[in-house]
N, C-alpha and C. Protein backbone atom coordinates (compact mmCIF):
# COMPACT_ATOMS: atom_id res chain seq x y z
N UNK A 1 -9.18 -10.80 3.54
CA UNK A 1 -8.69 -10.12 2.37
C UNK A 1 -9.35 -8.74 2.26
N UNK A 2 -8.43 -7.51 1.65
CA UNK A 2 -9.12 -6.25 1.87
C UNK A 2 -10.04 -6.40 0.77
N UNK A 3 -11.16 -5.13 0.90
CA UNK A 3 -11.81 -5.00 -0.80
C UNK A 3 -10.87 -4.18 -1.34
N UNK A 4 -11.13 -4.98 -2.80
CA UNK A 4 -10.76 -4.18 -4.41
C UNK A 4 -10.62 -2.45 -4.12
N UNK A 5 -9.72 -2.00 -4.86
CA UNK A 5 -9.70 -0.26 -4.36
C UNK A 5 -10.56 0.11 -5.73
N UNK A 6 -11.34 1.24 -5.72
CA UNK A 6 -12.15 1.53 -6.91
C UNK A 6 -12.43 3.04 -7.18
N UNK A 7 -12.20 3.47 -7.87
CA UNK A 7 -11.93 4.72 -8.37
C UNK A 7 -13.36 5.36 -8.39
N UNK A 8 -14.05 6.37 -8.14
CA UNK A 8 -14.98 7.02 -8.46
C UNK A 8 -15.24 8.27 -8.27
N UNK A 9 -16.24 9.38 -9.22
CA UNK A 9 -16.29 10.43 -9.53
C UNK A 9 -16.25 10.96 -10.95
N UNK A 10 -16.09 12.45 -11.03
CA UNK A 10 -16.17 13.09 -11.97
C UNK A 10 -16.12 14.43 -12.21
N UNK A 11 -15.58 14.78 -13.31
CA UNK A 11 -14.95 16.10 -13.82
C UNK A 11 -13.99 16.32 -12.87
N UNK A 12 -13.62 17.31 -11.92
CA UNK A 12 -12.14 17.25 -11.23
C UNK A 12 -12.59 16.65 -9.81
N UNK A 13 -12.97 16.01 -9.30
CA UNK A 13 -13.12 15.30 -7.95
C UNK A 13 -13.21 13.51 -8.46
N UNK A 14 -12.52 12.84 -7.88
CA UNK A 14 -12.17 11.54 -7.92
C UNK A 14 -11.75 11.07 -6.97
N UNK A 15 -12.42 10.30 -6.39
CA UNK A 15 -12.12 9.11 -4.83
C UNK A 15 -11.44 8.18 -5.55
N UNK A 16 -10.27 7.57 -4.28
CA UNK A 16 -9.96 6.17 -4.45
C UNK A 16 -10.60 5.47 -3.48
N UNK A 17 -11.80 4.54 -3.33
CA UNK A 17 -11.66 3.92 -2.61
C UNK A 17 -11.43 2.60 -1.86
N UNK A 18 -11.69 2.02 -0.42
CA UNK A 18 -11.74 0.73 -0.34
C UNK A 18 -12.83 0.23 0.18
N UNK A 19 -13.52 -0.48 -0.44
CA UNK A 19 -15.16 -0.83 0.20
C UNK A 19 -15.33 0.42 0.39
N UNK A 20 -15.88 1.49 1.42
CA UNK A 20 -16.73 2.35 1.42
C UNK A 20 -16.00 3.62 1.79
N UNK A 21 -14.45 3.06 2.18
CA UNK A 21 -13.43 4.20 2.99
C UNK A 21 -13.15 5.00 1.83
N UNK A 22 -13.09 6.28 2.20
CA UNK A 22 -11.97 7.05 1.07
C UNK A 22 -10.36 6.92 1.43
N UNK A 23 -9.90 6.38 0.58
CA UNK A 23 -8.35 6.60 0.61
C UNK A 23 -7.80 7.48 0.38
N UNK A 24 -7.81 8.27 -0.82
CA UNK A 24 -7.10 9.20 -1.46
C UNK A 24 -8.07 9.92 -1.98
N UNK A 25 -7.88 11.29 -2.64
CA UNK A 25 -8.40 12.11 -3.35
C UNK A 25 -7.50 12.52 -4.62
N UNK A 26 -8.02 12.63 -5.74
CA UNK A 26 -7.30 13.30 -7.09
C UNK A 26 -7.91 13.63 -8.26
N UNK A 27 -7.44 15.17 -8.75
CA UNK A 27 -7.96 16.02 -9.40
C UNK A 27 -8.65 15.13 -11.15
N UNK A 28 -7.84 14.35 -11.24
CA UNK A 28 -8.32 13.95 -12.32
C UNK A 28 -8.23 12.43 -12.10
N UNK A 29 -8.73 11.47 -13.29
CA UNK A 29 -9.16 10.46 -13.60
C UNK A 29 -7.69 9.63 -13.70
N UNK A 30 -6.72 10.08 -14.42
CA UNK A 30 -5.34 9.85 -14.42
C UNK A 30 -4.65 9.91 -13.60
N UNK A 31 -4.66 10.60 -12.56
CA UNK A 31 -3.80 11.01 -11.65
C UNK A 31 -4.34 10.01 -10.25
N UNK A 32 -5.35 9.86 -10.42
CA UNK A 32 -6.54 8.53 -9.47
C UNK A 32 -6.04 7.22 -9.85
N UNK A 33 -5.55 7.21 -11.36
CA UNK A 33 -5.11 5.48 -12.01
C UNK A 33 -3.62 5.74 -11.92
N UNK A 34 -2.34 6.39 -11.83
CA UNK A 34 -1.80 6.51 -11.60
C UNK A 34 -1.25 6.41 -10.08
N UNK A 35 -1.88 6.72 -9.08
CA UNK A 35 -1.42 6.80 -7.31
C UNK A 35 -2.18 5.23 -7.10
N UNK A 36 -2.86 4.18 -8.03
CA UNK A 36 -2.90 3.24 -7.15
C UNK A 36 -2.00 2.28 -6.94
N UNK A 37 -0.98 2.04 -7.63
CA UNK A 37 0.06 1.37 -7.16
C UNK A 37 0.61 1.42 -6.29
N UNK A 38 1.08 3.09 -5.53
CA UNK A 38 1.67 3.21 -4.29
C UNK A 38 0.60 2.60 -3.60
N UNK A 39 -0.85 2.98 -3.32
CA UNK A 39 -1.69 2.76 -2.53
C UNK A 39 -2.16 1.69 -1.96
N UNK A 40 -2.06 0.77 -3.32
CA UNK A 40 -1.74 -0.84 -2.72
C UNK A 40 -0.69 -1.01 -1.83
N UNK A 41 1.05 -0.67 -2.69
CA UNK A 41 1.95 -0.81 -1.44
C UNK A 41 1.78 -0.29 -0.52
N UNK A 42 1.24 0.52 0.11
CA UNK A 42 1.44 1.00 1.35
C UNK A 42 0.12 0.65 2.25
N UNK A 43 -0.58 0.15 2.07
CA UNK A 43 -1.81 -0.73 2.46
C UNK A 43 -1.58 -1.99 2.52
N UNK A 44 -0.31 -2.74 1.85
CA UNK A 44 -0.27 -3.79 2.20
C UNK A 44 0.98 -3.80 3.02
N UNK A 45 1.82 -2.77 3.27
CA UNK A 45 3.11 -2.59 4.44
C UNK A 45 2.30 -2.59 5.86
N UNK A 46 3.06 -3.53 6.64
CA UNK A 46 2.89 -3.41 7.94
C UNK A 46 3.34 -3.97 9.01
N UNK A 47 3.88 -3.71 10.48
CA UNK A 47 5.08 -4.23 10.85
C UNK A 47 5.39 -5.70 11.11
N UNK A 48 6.47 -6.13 10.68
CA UNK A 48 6.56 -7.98 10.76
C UNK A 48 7.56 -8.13 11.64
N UNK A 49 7.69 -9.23 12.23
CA UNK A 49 8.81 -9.13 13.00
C UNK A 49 9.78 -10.21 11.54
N UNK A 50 11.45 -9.55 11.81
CA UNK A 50 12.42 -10.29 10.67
C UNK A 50 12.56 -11.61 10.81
N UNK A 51 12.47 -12.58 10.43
CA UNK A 51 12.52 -13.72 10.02
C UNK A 51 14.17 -14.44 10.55
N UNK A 52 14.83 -13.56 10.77
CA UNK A 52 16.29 -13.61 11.07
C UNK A 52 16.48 -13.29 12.60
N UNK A 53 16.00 -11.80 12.57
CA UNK A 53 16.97 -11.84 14.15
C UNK A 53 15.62 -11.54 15.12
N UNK A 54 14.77 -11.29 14.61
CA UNK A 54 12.82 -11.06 15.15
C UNK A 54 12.68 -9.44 15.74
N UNK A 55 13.82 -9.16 15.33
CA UNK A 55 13.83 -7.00 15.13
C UNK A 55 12.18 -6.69 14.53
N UNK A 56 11.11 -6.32 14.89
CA UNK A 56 10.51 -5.94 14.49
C UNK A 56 10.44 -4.44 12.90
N UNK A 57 10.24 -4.74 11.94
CA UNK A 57 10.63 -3.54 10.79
C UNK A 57 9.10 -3.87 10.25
N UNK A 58 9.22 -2.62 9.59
CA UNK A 58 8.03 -2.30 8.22
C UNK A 58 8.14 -3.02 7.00
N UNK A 59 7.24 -3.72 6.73
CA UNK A 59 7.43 -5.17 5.85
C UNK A 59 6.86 -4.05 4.75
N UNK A 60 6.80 -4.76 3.49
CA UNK A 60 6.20 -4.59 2.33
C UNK A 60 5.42 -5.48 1.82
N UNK A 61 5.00 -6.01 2.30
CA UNK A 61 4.66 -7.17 2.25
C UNK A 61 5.06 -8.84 2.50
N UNK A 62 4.00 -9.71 2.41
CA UNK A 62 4.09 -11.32 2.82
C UNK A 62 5.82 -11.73 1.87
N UNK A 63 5.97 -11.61 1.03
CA UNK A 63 7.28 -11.82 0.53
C UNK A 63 8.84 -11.01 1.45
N UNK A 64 8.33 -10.28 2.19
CA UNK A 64 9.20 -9.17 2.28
C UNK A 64 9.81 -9.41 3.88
N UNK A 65 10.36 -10.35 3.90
CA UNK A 65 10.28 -10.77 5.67
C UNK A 65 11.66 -10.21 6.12
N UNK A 66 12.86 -10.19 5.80
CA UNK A 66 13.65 -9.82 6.61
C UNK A 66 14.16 -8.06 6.55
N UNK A 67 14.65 -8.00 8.05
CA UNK A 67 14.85 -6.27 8.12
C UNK A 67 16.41 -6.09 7.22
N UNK A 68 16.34 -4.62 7.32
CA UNK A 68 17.07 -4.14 6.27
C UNK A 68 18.48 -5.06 6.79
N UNK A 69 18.77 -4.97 8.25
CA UNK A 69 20.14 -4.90 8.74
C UNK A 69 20.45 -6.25 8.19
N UNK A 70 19.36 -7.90 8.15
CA UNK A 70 19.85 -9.13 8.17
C UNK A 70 19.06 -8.88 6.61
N UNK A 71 18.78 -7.87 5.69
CA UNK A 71 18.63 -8.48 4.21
C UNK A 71 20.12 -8.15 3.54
N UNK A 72 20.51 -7.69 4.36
CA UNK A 72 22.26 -6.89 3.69
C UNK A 72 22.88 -8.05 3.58
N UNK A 73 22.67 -8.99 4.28
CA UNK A 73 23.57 -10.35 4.49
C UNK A 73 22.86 -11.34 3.15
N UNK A 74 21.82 -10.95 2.05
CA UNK A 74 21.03 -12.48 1.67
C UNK A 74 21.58 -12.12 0.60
């Protein structure tokens, strides 16, 4: 499991990070609590093979198993 992402800093410099990595950078405190939602999704995207025809695609995650071409069909 990854670590928790955690915000830190002050006055206009603010890290997002994970355990010790910097992820992102942002000017303010809001704009740092605001970009972590993408930041989760796209930290937790990564390629799966489809569940349907085994086309390898960019998942969105453990829920997210089939590619676009065989989710058109569900």
């Amino acid at each position: 499991m990854q670590p928790a992402l955690q915000i830190r800093g002050s006055g206009h410099s603010f890290a997002i990070l994970q355990g010790s990595r910097i992820i992102a950078r942002a000017t303010t405190h809001g704009n740092a609590v605001a970009a972590l939602p993408g930041i989760e999704r796209r930290l937790q995207s990564k390629p799966r093979p489809c569940m349907a025809c085994g086309t390898t695609f960019q998942s969105r995650g453990r829920y997210h198993r089939l590619c676009p071409t065989c989710g058109k069909g569900a």
